[in-house]
C-alpha atoms as a PDB file:
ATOM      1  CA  UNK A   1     -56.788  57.024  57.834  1.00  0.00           C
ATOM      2  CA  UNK A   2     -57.073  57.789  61.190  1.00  0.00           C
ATOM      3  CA  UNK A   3     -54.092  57.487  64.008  1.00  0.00           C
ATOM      4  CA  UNK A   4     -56.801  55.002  66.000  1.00  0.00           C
ATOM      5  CA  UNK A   5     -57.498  53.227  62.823  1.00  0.00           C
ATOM      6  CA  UNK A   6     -53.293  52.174  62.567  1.00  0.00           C
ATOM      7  CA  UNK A   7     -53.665  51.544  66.174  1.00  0.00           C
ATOM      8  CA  UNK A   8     -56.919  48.899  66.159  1.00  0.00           C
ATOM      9  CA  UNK A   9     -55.283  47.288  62.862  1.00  0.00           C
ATOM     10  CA  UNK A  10     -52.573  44.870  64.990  1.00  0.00           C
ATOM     11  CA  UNK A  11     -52.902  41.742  65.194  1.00  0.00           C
ATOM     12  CA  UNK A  12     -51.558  38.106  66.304  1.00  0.00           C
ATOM     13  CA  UNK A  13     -50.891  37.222  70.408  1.00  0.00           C
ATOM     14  CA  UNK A  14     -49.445  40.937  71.240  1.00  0.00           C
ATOM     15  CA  UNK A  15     -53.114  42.565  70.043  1.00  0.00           C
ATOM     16  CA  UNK A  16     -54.726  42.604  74.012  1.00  0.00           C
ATOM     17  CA  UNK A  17     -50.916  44.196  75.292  1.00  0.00           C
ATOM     18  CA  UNK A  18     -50.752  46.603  72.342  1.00  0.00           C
ATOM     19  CA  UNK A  19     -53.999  47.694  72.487  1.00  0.00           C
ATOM     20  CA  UNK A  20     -53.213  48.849  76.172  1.00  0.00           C
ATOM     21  CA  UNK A  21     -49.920  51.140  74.697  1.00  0.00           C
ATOM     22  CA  UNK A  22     -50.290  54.462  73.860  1.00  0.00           C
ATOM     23  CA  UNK A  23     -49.786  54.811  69.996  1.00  0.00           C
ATOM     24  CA  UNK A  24     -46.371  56.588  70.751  1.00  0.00           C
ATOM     25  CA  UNK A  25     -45.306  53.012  72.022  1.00  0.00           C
ATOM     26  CA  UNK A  26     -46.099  51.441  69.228  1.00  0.00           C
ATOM     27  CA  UNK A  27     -42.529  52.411  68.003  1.00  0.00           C
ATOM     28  CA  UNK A  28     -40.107  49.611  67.289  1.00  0.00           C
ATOM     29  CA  UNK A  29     -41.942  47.282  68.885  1.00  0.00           C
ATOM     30  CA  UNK A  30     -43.994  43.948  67.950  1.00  0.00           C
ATOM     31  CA  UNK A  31     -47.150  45.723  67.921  1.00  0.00           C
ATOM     32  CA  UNK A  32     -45.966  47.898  64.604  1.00  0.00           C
ATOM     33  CA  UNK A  33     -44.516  44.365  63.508  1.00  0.00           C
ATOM     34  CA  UNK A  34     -47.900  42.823  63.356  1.00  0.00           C
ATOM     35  CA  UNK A  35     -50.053  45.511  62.247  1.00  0.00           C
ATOM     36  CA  UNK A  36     -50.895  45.178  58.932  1.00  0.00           C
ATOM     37  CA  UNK A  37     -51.691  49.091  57.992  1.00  0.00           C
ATOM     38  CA  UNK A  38     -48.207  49.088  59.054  1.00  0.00           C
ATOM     39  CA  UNK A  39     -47.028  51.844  56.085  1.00  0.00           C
ATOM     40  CA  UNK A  40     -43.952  51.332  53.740  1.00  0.00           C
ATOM     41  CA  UNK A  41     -42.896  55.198  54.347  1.00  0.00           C
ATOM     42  CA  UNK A  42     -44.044  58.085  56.561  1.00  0.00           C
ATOM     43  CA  UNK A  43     -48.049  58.333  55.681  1.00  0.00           C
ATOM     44  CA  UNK A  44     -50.366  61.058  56.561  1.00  0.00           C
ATOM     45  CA  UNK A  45     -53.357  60.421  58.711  1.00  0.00           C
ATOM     46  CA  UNK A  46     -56.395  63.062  58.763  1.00  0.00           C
ATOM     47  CA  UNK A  47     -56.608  63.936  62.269  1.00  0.00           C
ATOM     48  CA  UNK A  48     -55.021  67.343  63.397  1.00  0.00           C
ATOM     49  CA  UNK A  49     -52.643  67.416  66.377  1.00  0.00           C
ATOM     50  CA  UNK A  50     -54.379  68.639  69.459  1.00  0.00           C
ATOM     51  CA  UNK A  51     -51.175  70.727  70.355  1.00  0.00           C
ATOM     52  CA  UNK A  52     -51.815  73.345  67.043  1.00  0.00           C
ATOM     53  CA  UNK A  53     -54.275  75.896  66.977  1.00  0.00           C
ATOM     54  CA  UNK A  54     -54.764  75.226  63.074  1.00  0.00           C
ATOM     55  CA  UNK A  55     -54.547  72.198  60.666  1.00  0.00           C
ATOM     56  CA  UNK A  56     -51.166  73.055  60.182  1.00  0.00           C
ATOM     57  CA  UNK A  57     -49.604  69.839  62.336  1.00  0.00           C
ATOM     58  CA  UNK A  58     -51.413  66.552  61.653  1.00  0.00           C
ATOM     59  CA  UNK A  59     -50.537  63.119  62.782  1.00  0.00           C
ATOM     60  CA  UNK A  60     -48.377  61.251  60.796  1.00  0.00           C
ATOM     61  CA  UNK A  61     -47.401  57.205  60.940  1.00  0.00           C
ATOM     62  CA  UNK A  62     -43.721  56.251  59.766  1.00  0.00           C
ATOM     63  CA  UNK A  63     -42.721  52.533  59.022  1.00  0.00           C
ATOM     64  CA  UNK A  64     -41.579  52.175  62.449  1.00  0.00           C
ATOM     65  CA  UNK A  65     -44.472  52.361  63.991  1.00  0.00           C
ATOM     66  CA  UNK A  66     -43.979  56.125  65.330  1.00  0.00           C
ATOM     67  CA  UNK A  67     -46.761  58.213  65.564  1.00  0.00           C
ATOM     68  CA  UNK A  68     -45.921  62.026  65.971  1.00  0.00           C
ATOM     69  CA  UNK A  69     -47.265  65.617  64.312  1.00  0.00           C
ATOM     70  CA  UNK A  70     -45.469  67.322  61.612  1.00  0.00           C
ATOM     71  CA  UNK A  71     -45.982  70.219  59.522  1.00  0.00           C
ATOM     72  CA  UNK A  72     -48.298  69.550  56.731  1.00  0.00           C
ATOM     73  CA  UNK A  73     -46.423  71.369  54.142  1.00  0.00           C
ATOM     74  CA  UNK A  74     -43.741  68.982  53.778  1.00  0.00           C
ATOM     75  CA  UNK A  75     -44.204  65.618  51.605  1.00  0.00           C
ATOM     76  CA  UNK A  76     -45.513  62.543  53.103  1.00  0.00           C
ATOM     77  CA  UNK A  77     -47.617  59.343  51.438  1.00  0.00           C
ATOM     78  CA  UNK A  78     -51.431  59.857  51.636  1.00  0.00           C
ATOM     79  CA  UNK A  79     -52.994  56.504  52.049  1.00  0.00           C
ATOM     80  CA  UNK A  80     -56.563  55.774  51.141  1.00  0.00           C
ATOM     81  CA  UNK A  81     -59.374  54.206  53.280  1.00  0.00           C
ATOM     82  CA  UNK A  82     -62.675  53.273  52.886  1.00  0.00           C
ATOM     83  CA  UNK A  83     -65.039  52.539  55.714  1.00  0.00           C
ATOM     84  CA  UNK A  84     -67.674  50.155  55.112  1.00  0.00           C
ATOM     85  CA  UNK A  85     -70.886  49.214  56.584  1.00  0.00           C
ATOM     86  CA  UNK A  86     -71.249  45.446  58.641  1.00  0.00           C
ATOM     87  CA  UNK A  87     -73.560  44.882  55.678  1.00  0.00           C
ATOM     88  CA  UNK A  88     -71.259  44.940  52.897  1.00  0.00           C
ATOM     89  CA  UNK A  89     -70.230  41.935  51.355  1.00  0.00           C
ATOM     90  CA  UNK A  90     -67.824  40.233  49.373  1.00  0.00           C
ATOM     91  CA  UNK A  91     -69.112  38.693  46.215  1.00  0.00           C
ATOM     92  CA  UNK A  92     -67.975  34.843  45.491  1.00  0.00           C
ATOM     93  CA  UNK A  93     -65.125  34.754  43.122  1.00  0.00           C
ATOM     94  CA  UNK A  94     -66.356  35.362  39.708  1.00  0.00           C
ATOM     95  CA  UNK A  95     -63.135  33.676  38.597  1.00  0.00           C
ATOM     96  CA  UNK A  96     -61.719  30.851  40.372  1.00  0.00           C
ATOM     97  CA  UNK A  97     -58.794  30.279  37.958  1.00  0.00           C
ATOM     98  CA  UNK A  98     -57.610  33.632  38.965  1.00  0.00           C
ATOM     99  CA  UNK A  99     -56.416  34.882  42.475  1.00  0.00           C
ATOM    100  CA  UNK A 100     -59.512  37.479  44.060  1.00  0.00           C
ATOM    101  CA  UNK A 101     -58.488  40.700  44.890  1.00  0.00           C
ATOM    102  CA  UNK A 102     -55.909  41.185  41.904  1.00  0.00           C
ATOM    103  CA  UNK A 103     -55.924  44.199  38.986  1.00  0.00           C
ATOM    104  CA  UNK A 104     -57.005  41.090  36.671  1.00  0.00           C
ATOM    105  CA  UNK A 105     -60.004  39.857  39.402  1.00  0.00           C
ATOM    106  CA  UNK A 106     -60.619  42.486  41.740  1.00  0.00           C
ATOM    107  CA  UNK A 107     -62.928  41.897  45.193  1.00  0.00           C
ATOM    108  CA  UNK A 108     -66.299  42.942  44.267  1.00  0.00           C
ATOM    109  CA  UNK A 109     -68.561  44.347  47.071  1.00  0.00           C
ATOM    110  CA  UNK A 110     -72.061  43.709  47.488  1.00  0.00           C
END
C-alpha cells in the first residue's frame, strides 16, 4: 500500500481532524485508533522516501500509527492491496448459512 492509502483509511468522528494531520501525527493518536489498515506490526508501503537518492529508504507504517523511512534491507510485513474500479461489485451471498467473506465463503467480485 501506499503511505496516503493508511492515511485516507480512518474513520469514525476524528476522520475531517485527521485528515488535516500530517501522517507523522498520526502517531499515538485516535486517528491510528480508528483506521482500519491500522497494521498488527511494522508493514512496508511502496513509496520511496523523498530524502534517498535510491529505493534504498521506503516508507514504512508501525502499529502505532508512525510513519517514517527505513532501510529496506531489514525485515518488515509486506501487506497486499488491490485497487479496484467504482464498477466492481460484490456478488450476493451465494451462501447465506455461512458468514461472506470467510476461507469457507469468500466475497466474490463482479
Amino acid at each position: 500500500m501506499y503511505p496516503s492509502d493508511f492515511g485516507y483509511a480512518v474513520g469514525g468522528e476524528v476522520r475531517e481532524t485527521c485528515l488535516g494531520k500530517s501522517m507523522i501525527g498520526y502517531d499515538g493518536e485516535s486517528c491510528n485508533t480508528n483506521d482500519w489498515l491500522k497494521p498488527s506490526g511494522s508493514t512496508w508501503t511502496m513509496t520511496p522516501s523523498p530524502n534517498s537518492s535510491s529505493a534504498y529508504y521506503v516508507f514504512q507504517v508501525d502499529s502505532t500509527g508512525y510513519v517514517g523511512n527505513y532501510g529496506a534491507p531489514y525485515a518488515s510485513v509486506v501487506q497486499p492491496v488491490v485497487y479496484l474500479s467504482s464498477s466492481v461489485k460484490i456478488a450476493e451471498n451465494p451462501q447465506p448459512d455461512k458468514v461472506y467473506g470467510s476461507q469457507e465463503n469468500p466475497f466474490i467480485a463482479k
